[in-house]
C-alpha atoms as a PDB file:
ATOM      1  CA  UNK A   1     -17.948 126.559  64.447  1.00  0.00           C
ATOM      2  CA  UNK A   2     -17.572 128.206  60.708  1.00  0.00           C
ATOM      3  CA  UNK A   3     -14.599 129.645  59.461  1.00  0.00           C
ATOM      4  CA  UNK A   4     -16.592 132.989  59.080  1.00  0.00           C
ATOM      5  CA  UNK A   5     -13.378 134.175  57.191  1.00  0.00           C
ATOM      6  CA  UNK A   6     -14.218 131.786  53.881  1.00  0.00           C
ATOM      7  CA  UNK A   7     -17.367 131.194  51.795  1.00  0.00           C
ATOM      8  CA  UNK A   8     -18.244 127.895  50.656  1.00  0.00           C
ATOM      9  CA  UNK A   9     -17.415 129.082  47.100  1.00  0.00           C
ATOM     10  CA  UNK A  10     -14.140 129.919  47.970  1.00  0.00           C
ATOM     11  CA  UNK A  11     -12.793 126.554  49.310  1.00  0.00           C
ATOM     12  CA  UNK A  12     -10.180 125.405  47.299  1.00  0.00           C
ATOM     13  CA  UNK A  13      -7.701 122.155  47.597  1.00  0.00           C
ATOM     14  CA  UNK A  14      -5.201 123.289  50.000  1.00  0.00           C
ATOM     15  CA  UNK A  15      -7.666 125.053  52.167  1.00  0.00           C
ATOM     16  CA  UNK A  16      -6.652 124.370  55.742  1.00  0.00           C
ATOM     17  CA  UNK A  17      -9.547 124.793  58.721  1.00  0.00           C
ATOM     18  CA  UNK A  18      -8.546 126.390  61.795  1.00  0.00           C
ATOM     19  CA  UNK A  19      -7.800 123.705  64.125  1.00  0.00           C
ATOM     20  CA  UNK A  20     -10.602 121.957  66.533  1.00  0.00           C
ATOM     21  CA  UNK A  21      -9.095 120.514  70.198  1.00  0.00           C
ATOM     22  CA  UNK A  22     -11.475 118.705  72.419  1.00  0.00           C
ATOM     23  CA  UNK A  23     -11.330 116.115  74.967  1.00  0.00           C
ATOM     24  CA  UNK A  24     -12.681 112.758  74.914  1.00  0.00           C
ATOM     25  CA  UNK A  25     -14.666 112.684  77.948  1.00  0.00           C
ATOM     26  CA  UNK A  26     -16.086 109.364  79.883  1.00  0.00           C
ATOM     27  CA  UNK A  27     -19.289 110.987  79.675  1.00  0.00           C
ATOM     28  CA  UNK A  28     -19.118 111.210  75.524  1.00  0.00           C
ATOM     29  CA  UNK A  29     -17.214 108.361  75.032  1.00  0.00           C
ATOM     30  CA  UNK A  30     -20.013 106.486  76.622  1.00  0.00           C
ATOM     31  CA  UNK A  31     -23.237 107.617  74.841  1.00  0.00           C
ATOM     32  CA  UNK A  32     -21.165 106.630  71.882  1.00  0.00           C
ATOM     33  CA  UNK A  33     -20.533 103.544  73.466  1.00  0.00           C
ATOM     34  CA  UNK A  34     -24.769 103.472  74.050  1.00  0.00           C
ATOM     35  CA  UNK A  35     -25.287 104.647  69.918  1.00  0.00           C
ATOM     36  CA  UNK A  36     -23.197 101.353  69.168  1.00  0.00           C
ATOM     37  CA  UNK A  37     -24.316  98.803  71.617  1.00  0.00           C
ATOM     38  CA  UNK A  38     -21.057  98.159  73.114  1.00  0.00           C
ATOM     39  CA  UNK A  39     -19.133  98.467  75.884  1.00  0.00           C
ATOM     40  CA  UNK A  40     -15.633  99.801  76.957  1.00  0.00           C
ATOM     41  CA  UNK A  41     -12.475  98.618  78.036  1.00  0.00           C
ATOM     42  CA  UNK A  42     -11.078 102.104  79.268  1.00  0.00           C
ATOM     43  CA  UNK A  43      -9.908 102.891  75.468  1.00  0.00           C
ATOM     44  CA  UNK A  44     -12.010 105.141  72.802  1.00  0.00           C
ATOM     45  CA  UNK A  45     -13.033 103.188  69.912  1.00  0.00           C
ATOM     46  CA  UNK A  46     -11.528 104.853  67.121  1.00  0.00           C
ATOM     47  CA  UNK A  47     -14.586 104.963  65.589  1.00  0.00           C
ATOM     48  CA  UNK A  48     -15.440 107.432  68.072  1.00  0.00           C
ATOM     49  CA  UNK A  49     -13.023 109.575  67.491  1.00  0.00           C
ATOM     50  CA  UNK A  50     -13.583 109.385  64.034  1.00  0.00           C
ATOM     51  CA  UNK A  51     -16.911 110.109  64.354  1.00  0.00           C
ATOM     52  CA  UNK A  52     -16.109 113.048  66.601  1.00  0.00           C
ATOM     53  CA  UNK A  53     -13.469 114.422  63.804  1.00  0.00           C
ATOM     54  CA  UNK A  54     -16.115 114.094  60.697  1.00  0.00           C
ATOM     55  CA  UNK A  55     -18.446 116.182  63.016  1.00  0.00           C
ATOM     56  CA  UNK A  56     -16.340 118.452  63.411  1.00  0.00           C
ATOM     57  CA  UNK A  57     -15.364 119.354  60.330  1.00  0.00           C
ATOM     58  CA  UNK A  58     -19.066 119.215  58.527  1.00  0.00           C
ATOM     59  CA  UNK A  59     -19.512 122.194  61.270  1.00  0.00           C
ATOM     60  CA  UNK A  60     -16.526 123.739  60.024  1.00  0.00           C
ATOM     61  CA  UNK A  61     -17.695 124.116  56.098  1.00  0.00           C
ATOM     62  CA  UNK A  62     -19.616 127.191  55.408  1.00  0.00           C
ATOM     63  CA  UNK A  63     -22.153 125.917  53.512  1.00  0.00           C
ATOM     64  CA  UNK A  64     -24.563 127.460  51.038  1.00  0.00           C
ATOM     65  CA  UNK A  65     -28.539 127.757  52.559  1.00  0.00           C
ATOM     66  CA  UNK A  66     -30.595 124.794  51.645  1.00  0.00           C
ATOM     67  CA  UNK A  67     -27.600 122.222  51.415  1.00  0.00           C
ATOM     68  CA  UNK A  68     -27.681 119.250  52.456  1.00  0.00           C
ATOM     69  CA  UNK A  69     -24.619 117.302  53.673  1.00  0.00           C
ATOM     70  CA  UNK A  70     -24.408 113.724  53.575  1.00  0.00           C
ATOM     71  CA  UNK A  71     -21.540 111.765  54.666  1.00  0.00           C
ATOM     72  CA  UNK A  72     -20.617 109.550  51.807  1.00  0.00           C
ATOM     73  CA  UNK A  73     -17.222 107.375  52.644  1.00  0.00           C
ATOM     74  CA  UNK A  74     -14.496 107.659  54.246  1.00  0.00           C
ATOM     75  CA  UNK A  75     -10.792 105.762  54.423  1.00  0.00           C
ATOM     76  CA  UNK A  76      -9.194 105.819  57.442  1.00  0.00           C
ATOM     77  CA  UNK A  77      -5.949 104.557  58.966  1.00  0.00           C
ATOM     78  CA  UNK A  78      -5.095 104.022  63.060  1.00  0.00           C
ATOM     79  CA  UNK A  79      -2.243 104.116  64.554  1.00  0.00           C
ATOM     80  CA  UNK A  80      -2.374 104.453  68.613  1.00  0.00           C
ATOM     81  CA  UNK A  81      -5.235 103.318  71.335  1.00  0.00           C
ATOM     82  CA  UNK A  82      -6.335 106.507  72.977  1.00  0.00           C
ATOM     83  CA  UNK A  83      -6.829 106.233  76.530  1.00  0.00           C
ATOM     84  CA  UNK A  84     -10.417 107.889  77.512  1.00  0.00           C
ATOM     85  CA  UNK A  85     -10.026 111.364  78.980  1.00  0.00           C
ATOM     86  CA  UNK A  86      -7.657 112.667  75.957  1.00  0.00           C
ATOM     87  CA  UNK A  87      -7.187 115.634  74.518  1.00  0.00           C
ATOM     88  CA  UNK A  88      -6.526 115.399  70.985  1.00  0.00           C
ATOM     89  CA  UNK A  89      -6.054 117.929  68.119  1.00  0.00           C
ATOM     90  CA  UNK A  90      -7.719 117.690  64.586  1.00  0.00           C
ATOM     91  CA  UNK A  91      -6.553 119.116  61.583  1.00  0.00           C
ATOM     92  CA  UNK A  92      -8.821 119.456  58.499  1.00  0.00           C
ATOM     93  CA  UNK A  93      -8.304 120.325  55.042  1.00  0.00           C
ATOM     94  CA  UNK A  94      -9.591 120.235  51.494  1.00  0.00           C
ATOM     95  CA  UNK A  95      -8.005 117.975  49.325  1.00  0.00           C
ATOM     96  CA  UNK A  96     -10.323 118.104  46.484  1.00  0.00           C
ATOM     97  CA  UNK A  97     -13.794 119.698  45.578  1.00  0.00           C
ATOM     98  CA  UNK A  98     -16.271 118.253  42.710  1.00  0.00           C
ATOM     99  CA  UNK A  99     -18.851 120.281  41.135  1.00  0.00           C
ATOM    100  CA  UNK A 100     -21.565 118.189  38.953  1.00  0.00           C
ATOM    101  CA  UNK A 101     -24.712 120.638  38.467  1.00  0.00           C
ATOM    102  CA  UNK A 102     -26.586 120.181  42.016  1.00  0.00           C
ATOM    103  CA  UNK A 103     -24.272 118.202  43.732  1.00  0.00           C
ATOM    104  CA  UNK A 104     -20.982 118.673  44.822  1.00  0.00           C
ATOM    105  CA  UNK A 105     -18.294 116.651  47.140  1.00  0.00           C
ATOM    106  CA  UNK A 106     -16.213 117.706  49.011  1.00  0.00           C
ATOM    107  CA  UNK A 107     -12.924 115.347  50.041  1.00  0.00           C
ATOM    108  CA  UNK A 108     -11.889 116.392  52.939  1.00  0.00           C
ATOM    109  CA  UNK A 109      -8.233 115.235  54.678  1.00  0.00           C
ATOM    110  CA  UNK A 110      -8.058 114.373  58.480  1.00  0.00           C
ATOM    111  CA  UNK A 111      -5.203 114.374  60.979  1.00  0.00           C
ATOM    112  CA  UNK A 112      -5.722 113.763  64.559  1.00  0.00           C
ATOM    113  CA  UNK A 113      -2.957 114.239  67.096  1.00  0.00           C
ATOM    114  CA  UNK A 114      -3.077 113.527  71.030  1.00  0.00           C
ATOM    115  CA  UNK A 115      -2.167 115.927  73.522  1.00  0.00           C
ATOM    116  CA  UNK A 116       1.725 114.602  72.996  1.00  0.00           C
ATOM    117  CA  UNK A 117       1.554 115.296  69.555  1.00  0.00           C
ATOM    118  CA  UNK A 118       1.589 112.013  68.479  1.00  0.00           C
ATOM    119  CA  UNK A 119      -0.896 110.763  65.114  1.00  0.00           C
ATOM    120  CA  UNK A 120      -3.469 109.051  66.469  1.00  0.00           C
ATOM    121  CA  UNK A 121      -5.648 109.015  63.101  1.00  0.00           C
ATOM    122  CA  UNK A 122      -5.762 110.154  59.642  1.00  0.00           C
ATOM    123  CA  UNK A 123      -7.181 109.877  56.409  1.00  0.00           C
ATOM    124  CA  UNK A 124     -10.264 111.297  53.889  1.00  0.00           C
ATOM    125  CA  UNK A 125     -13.622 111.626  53.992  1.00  0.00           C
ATOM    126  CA  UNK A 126     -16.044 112.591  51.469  1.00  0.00           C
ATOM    127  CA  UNK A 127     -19.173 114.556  52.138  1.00  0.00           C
ATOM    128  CA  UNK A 128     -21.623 114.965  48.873  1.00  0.00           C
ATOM    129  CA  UNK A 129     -23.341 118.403  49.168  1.00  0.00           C
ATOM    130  CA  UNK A 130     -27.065 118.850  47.861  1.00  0.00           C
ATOM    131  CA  UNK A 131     -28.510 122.005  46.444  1.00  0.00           C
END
């Protein structure tokens, strides 16, 4: 959901979104499982989550009418298995925004916790925004 609070224009590095908790479910853990062709061993592919975390946040940015998003790369480092039925935490922020004439991108830094608070992910994505 939007930060309702924050215009696209106003984003700035350091920008922090609220905070987006959700759990990862048998049920959505397997049509991911379905998207990919593969099956499960009782842990979510991290891909998943990751997934799950860059969807997130592109529903999280406020964006101008007309843009289109497009999710352009991403580095990512894991450091846990996460059992399916998880809660986990992300935290999203903006670590730096590029304006050239149409397009911008946005890089965007992720941190996912468990429901211990441990890291289970983190890293950057970028999404290039089309006007």
């Amino acid at each position: 959901m939007p930060d309702k609070t924050i215009s696209y224009e106003e984003l700035a590095p350091g920008y922090k979104f609220p905070a987006a908790t959700y759990e990862l479910s048998a049920s959505l853990v397997s049509k991911y499982l379905k998207a990919v062709d593969s099956s499960g061993d009782g842990f979510v592919p991290p891909l998943a989550i990751t997934a799950l975390a860059i969807a997130t946040m592109a529903g999280s940015i406020p964006l101008p009418s007309g843009t289109v998003a497009i999710h352009a790369s991403q580095e990512l480092e894991f450091f846990k298995l996460v059992p399916i039925g998880t809660t986990i935490e992300c935290h999203t922020g903006v670590a730096r925004k590029i304006a050239r004439g149409k397009m911008s991108m946005l890089i965007l830094e992720l941190e996912v916790f468990d429901q211990g608070k441990e890291k289970v992910q983190s890293g950057k994505a970028t999404i290039a925004l089309l006007t």
